[in-house]
PDB file of N, CA and C in Angstrom:
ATOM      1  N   UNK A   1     -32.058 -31.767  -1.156  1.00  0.00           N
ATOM      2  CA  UNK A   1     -30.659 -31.645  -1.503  1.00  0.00           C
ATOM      3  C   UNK A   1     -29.732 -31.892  -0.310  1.00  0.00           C
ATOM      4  N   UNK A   2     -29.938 -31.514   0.860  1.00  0.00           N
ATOM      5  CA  UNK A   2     -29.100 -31.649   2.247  1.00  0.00           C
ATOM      6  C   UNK A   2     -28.880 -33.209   2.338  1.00  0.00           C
ATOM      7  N   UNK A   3     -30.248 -34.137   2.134  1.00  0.00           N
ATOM      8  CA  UNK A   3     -29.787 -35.836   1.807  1.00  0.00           C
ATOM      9  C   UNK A   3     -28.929 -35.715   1.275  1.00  0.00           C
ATOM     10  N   UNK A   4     -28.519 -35.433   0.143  1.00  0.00           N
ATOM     11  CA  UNK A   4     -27.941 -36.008  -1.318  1.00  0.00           C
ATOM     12  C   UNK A   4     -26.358 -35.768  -0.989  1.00  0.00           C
ATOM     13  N   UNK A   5     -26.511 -34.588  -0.377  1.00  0.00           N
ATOM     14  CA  UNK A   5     -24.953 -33.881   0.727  1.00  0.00           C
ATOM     15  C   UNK A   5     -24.340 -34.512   1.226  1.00  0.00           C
ATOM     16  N   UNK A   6     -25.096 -34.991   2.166  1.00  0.00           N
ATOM     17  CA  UNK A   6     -24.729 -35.843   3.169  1.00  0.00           C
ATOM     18  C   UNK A   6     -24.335 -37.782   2.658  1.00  0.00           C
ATOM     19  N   UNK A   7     -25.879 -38.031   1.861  1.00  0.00           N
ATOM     20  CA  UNK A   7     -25.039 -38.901   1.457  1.00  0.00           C
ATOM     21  C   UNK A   7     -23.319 -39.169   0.485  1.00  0.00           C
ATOM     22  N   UNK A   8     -23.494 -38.001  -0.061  1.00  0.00           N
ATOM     23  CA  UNK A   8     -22.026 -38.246  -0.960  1.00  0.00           C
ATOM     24  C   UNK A   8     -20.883 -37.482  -0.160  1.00  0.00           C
ATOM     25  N   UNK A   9     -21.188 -36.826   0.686  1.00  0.00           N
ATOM     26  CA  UNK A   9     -20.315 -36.312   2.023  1.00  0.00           C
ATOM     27  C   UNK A   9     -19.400 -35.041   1.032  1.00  0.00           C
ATOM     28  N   UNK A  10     -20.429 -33.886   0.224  1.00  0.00           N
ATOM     29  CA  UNK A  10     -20.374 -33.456  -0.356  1.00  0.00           C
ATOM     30  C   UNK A  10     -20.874 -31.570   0.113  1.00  0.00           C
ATOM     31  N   UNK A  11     -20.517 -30.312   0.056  1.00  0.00           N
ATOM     32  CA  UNK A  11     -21.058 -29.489   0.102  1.00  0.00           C
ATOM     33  C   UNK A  11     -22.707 -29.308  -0.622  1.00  0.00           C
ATOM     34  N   UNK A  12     -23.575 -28.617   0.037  1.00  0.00           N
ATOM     35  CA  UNK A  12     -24.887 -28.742  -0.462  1.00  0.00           C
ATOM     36  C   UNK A  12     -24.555 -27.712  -1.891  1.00  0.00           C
ATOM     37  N   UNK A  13     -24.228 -27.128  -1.651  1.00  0.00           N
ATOM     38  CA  UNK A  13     -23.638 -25.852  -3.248  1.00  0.00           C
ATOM     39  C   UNK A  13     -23.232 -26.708  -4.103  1.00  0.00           C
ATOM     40  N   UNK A  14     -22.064 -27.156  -3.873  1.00  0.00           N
ATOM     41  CA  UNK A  14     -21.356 -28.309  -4.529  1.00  0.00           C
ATOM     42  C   UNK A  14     -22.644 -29.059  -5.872  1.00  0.00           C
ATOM     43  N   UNK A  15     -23.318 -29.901  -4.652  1.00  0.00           N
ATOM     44  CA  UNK A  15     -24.237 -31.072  -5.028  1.00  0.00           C
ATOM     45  C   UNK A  15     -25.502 -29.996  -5.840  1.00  0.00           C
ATOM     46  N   UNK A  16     -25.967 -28.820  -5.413  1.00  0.00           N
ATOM     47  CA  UNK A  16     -26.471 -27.830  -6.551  1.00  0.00           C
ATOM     48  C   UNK A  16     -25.922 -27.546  -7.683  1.00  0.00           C
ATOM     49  N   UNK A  17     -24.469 -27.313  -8.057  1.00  0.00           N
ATOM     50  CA  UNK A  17     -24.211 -27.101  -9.184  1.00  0.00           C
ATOM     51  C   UNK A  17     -24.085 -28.189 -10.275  1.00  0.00           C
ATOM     52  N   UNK A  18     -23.781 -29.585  -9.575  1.00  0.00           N
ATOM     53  CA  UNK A  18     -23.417 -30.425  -9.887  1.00  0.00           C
ATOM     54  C   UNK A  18     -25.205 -31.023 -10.940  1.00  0.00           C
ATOM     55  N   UNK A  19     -25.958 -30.371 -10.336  1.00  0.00           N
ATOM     56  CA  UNK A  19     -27.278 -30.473 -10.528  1.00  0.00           C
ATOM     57  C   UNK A  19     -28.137 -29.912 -11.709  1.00  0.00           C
ATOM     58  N   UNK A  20     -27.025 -28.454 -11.385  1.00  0.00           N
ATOM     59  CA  UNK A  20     -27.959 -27.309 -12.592  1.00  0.00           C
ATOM     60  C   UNK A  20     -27.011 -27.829 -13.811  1.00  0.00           C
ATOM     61  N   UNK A  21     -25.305 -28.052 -13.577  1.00  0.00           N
ATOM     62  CA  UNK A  21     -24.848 -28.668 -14.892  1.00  0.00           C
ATOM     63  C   UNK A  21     -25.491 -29.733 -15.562  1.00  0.00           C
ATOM     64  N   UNK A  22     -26.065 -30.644 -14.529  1.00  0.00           N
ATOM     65  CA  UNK A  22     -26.830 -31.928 -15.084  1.00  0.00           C
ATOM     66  C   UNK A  22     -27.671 -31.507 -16.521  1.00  0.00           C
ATOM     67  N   UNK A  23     -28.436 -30.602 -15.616  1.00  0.00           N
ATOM     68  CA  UNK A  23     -29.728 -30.076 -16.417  1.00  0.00           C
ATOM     69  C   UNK A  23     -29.482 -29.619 -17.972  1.00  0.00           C
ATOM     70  N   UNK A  24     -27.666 -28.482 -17.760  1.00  0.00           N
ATOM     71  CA  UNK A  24     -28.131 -27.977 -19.075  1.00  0.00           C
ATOM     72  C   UNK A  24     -27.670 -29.119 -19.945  1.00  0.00           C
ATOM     73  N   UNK A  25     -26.534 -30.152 -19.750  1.00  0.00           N
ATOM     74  CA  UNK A  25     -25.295 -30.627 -20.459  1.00  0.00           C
ATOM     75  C   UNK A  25     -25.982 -32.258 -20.508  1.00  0.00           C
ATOM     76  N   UNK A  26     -26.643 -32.800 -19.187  1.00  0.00           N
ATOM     77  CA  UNK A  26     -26.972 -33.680 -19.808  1.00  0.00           C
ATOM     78  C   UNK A  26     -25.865 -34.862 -19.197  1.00  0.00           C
ATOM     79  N   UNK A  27     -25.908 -36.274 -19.605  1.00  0.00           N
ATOM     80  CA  UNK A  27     -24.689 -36.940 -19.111  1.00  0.00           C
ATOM     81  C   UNK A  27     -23.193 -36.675 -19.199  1.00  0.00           C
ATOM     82  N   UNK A  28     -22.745 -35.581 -20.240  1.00  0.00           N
ATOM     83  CA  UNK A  28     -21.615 -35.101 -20.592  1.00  0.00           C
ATOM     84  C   UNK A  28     -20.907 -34.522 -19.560  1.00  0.00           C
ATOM     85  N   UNK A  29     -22.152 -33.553 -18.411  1.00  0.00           N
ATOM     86  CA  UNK A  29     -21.902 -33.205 -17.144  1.00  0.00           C
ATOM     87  C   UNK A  29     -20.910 -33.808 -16.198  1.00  0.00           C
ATOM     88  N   UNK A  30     -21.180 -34.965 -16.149  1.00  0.00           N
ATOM     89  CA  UNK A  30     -20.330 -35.924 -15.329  1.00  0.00           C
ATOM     90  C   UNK A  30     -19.029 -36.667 -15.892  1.00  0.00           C
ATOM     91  N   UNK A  31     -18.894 -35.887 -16.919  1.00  0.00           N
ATOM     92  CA  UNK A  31     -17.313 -36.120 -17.411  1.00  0.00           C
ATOM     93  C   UNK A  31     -15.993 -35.472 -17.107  1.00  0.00           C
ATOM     94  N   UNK A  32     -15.434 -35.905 -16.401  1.00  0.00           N
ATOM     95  CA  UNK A  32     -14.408 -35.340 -15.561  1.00  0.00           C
ATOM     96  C   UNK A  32     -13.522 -34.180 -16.515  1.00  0.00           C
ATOM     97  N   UNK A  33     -13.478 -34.870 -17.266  1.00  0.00           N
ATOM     98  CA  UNK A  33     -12.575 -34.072 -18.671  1.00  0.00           C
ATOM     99  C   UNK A  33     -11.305 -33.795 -17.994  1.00  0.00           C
ATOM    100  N   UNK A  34     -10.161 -34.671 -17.594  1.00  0.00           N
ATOM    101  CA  UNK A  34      -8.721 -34.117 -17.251  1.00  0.00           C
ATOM    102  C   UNK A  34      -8.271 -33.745 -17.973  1.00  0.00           C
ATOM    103  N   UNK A  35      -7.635 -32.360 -17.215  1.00  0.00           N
ATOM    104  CA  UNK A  35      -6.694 -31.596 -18.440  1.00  0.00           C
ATOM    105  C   UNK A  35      -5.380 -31.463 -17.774  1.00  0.00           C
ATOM    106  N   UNK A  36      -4.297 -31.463 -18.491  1.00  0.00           N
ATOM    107  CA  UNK A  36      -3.210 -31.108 -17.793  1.00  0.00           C
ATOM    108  C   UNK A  36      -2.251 -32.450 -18.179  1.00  0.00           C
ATOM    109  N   UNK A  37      -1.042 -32.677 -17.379  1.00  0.00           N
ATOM    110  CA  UNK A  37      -0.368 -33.835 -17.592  1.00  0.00           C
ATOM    111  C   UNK A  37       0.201 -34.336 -18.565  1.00  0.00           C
ATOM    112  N   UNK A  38       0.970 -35.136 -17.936  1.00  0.00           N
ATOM    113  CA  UNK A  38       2.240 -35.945 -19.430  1.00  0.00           C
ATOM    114  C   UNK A  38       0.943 -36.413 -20.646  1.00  0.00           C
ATOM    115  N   UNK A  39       1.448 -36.476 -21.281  1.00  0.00           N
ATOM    116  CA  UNK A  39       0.771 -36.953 -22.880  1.00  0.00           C
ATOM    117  C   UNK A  39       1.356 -38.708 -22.288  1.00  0.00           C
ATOM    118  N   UNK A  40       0.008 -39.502 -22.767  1.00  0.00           N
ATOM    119  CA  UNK A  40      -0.024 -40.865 -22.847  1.00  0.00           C
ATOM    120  C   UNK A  40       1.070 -41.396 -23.414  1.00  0.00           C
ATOM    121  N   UNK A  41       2.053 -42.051 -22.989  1.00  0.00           N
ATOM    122  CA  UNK A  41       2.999 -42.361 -23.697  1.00  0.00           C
ATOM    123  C   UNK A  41       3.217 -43.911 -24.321  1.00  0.00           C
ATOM    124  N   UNK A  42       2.180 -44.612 -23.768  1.00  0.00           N
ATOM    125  CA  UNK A  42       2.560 -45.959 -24.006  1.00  0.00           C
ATOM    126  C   UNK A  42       1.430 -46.088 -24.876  1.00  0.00           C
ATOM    127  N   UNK A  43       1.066 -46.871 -26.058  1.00  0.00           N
ATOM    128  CA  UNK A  43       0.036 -47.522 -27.185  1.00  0.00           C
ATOM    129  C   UNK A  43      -0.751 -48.041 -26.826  1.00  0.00           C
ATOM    130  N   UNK A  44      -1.461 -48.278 -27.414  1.00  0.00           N
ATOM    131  CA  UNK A  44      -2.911 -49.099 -27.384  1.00  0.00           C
ATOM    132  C   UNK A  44      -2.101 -50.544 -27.297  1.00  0.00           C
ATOM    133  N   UNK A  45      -1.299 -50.885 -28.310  1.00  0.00           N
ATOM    134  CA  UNK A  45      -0.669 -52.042 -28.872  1.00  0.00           C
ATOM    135  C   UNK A  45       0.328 -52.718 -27.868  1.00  0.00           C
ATOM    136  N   UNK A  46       1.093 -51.609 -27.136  1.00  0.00           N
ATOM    137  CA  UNK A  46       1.866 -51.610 -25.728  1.00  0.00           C
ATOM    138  C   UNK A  46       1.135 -52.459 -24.599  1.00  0.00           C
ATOM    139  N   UNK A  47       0.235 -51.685 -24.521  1.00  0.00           N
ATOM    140  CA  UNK A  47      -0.818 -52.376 -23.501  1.00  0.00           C
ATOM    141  C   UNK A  47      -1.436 -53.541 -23.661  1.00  0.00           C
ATOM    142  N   UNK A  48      -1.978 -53.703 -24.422  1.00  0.00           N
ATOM    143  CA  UNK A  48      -2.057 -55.401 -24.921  1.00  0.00           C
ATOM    144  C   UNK A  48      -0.901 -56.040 -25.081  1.00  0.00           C
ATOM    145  N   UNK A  49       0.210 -55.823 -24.941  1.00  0.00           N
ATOM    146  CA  UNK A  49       1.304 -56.879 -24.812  1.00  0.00           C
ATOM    147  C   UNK A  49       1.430 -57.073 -23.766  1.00  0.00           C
ATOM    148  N   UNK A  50       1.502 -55.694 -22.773  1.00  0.00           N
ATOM    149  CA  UNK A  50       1.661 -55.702 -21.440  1.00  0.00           C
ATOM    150  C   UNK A  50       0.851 -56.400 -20.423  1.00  0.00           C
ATOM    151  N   UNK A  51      -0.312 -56.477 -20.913  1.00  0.00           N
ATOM    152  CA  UNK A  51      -1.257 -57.043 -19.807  1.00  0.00           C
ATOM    153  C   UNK A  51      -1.292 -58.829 -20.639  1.00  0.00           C
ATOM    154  N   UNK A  52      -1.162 -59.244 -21.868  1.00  0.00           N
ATOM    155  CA  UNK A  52      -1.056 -60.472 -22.216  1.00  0.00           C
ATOM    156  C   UNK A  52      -0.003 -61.035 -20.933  1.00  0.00           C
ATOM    157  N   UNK A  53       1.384 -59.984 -21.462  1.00  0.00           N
ATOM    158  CA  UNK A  53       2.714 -60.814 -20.713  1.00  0.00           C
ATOM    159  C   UNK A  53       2.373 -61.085 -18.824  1.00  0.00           C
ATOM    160  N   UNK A  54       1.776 -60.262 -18.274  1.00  0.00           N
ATOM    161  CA  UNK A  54       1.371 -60.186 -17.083  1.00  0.00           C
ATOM    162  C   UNK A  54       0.829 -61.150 -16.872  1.00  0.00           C
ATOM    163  N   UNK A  55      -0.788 -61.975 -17.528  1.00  0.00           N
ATOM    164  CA  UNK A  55      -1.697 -62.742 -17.318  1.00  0.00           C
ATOM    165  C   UNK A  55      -0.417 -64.036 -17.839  1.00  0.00           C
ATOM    166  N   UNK A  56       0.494 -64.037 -18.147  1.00  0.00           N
ATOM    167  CA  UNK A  56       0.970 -65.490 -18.694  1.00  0.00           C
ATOM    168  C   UNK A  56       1.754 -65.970 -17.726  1.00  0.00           C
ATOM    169  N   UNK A  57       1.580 -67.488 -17.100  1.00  0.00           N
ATOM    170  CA  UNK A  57       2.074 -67.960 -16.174  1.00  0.00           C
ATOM    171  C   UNK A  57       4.079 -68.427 -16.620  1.00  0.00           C
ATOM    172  N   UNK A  58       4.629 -68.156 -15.831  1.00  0.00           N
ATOM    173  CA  UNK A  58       5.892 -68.717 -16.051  1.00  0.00           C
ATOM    174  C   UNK A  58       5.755 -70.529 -16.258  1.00  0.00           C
ATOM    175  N   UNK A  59       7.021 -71.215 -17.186  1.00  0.00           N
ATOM    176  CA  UNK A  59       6.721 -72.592 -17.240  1.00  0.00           C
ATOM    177  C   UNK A  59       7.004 -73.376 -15.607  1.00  0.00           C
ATOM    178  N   UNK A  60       7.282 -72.555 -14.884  1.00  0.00           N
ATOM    179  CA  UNK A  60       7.812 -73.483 -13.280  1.00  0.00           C
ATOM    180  C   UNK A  60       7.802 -72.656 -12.333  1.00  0.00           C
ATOM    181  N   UNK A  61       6.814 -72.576 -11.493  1.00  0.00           N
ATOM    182  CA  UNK A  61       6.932 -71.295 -10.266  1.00  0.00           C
ATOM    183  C   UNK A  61       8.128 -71.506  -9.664  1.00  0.00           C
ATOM    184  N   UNK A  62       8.444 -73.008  -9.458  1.00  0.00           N
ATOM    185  CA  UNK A  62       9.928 -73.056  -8.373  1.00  0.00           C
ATOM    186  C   UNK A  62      11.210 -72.209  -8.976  1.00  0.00           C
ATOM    187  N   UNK A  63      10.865 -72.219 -10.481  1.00  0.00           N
ATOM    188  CA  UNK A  63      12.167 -71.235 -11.076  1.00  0.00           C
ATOM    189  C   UNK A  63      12.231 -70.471 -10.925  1.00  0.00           C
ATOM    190  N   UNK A  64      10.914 -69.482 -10.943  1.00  0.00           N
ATOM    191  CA  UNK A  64      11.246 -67.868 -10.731  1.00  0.00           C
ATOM    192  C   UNK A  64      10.764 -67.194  -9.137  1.00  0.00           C
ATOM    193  N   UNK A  65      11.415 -68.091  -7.795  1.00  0.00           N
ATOM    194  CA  UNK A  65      11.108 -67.416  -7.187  1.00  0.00           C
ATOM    195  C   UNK A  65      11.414 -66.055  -6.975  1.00  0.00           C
ATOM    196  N   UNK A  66      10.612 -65.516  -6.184  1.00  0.00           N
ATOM    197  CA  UNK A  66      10.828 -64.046  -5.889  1.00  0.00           C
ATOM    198  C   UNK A  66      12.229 -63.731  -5.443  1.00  0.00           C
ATOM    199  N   UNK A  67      12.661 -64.364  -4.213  1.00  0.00           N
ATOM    200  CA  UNK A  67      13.895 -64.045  -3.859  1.00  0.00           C
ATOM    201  C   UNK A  67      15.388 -64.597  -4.227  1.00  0.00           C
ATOM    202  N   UNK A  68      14.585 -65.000  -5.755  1.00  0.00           N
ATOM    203  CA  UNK A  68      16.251 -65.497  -6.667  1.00  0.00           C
ATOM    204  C   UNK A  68      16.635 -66.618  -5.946  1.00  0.00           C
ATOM    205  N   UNK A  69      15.581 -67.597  -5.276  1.00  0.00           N
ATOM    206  CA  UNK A  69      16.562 -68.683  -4.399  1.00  0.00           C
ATOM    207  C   UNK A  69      15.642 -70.203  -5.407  1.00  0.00           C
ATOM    208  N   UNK A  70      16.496 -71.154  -5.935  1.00  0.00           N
ATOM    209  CA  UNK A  70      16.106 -72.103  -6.156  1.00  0.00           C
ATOM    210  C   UNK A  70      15.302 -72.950  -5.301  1.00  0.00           C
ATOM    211  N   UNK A  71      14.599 -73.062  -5.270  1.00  0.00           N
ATOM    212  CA  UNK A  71      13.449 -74.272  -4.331  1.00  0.00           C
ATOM    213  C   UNK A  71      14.129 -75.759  -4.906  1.00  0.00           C
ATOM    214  N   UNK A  72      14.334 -76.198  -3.596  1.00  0.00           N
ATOM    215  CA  UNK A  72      14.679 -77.713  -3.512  1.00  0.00           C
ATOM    216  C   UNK A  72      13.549 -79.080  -3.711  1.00  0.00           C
TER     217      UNK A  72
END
């Protein structure tokens, strides 16, 4: 167990409990489960627009430069 410490740069207790949860729970163990925090606010449906519109190239890079300056 002192390896396993060291490699994950982890308390040896730590990396024990992390161990005996394994045992009773199984892969479920290693589910972070966050609790707390704003409620998700944006859609499933949101997000697929959002990341479409992202991946889509503008029709002319010289148009939209960054600093609002027309390229000659």
């Amino acid at each position: 167990m002192p390896g396993i410490a060291r490699l994950v740069a982890a308390d040896e207790d730590t990396v024990r409990e992390v161990i005996h949860r394994f045992n009773e729970l199984g892969m479920s163990a290693l589910d972070p489960r966050w609790a707390g925090g704003r409620p998700r606010q944006i859609s499933t449906e949101d997000e697929k627009f959002l990341v479409t519109t992202a991946k889509t190239r503008p029709a002319s890079s010289a148009a939209h430069s960054p600093t609002g300056a027309c390229a000659s």
